[in-house]
N, C-alpha and C. Protein backbone atom coordinates (compact mmCIF):
# COMPACT_ATOMS: atom_id res chain seq x y z
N UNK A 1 28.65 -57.01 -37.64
CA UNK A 1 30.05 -56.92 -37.25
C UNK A 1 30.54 -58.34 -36.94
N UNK A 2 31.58 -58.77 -37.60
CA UNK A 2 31.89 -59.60 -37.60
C UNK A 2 33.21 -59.94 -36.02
N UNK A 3 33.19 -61.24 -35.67
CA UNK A 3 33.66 -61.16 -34.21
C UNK A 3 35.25 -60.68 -34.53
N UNK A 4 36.28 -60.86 -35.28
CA UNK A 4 37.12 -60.64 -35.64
C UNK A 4 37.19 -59.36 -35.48
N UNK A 5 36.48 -58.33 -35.95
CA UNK A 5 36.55 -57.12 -35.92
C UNK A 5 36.16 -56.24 -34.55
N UNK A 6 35.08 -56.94 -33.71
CA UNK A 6 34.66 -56.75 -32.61
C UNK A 6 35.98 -57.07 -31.63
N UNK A 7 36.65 -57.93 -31.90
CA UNK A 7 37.92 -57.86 -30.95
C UNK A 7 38.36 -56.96 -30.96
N UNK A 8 38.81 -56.89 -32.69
CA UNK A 8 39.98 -55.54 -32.57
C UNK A 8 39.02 -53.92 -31.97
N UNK A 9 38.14 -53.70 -32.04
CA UNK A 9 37.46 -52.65 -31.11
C UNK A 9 37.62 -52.86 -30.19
N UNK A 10 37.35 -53.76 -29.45
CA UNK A 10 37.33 -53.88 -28.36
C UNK A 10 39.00 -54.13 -27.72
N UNK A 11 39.82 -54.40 -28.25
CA UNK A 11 41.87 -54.07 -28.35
C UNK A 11 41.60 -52.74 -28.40
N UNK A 12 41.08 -51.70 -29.07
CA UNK A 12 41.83 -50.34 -29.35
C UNK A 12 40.84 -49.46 -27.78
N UNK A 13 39.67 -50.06 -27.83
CA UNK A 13 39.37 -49.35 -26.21
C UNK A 13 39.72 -49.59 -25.06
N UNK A 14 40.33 -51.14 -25.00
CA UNK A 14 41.17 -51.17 -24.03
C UNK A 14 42.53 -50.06 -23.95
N UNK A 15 43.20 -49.86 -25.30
CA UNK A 15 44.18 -49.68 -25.28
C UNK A 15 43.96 -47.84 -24.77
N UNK A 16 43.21 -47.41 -25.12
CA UNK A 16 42.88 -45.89 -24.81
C UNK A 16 42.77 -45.88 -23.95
N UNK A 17 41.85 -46.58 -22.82
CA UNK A 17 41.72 -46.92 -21.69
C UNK A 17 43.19 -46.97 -20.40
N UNK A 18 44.08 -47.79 -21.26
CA UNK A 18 45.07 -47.95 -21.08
C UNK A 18 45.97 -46.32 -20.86
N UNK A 19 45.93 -45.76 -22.21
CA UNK A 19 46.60 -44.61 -22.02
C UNK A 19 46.01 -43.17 -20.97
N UNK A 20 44.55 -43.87 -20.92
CA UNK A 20 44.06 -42.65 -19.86
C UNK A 20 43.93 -42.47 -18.29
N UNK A 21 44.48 -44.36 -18.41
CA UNK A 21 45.00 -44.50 -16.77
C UNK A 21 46.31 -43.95 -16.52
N UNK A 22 47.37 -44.07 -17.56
CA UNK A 22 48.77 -43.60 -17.25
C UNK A 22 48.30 -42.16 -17.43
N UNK A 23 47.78 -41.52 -18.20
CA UNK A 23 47.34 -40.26 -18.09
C UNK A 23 47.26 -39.61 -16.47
N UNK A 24 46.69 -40.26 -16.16
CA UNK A 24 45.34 -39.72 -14.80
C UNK A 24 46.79 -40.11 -14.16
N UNK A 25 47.38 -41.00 -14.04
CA UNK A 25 47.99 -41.42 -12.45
C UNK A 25 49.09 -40.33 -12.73
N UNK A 26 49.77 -40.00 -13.80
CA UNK A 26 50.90 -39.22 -13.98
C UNK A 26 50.83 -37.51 -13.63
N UNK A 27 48.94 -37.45 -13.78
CA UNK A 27 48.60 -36.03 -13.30
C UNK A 27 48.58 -35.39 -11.99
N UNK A 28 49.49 -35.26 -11.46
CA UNK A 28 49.51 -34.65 -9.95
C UNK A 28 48.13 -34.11 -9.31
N UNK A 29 47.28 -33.55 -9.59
CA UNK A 29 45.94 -33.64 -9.31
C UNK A 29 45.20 -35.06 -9.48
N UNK A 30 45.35 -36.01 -9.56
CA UNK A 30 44.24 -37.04 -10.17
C UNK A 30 43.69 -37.41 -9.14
N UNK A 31 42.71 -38.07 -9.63
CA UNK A 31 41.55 -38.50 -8.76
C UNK A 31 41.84 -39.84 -8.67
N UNK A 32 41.64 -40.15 -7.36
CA UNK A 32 41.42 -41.59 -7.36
C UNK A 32 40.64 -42.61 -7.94
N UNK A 33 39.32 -42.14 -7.28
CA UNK A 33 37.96 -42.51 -7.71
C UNK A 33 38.21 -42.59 -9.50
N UNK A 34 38.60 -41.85 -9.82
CA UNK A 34 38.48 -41.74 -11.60
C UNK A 34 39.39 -43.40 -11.93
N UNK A 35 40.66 -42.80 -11.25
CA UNK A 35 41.61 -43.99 -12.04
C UNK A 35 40.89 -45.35 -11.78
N UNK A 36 40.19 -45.37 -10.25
CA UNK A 36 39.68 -47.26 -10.38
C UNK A 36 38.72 -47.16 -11.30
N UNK A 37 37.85 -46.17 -11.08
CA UNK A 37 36.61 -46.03 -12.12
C UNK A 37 36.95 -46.56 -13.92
N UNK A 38 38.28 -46.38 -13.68
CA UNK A 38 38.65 -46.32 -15.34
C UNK A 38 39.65 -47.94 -15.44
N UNK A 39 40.34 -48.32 -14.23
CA UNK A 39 41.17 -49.43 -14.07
C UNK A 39 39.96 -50.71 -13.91
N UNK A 40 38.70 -50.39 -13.60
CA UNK A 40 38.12 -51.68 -13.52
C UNK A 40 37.31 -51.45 -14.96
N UNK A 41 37.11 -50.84 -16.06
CA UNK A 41 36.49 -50.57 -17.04
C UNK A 41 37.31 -51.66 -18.12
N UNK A 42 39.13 -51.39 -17.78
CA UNK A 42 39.86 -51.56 -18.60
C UNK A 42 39.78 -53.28 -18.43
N UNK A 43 40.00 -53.78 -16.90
CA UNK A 43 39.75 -55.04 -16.52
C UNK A 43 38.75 -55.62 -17.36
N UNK A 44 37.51 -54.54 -17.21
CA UNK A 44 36.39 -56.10 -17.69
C UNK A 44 36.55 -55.87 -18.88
N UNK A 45 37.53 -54.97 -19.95
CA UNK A 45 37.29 -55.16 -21.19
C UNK A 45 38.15 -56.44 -21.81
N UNK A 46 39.18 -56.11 -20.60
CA UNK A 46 40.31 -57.26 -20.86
C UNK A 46 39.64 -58.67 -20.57
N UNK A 47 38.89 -59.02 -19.72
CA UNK A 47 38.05 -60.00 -19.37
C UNK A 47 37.08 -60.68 -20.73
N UNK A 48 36.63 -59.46 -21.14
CA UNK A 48 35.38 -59.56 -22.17
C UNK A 48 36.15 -60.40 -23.95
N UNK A 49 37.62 -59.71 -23.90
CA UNK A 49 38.61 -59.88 -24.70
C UNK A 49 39.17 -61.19 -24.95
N UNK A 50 39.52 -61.58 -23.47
CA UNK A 50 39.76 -63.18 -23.10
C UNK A 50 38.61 -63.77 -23.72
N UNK A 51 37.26 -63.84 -23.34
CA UNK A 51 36.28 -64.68 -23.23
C UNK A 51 35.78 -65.05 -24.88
N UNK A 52 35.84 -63.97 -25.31
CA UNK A 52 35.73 -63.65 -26.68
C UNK A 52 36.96 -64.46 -27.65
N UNK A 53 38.17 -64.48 -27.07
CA UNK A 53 39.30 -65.14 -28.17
C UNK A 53 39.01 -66.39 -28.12
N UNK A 54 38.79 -66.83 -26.39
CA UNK A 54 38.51 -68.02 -26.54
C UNK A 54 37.53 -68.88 -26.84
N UNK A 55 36.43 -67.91 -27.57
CA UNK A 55 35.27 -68.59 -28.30
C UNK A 55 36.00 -68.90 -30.20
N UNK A 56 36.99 -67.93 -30.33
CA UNK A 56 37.55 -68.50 -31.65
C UNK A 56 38.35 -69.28 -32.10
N UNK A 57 39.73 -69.31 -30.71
CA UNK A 57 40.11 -70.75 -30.87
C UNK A 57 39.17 -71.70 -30.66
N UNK A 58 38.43 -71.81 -29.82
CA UNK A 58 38.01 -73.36 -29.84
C UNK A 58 37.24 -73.99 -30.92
């Protein structure tokens, strides 16, 4: 797998990630525990995302 492509995976699970936090918080039952569980998942992917682009610019 080439890193180019490993980004964009790693863009589209953030982005699900993304939609399953607005999910959860919009559900009048939600769990707390779930949404950080899922808000720090999304963080380190976003983290992992950064670290990663900036091995291709440079």
């Amino acid at each position: 797998m080439s890193l180019g492509s490993h980004l964009q995976e790693l863009k589209k699970k953030h982005a699900t990630l993304s939609a399953r936090v607005e999910a959860e918080m919009a559900s009048p039952g939600s769990d707390s525990l779930e949404v950080a569980a899922l808000k720090k998942r999304k963080l380190a992917l976003k983290q992992e995302i950064a670290r990663l682009s900036e091995g291709v610019s440079a």
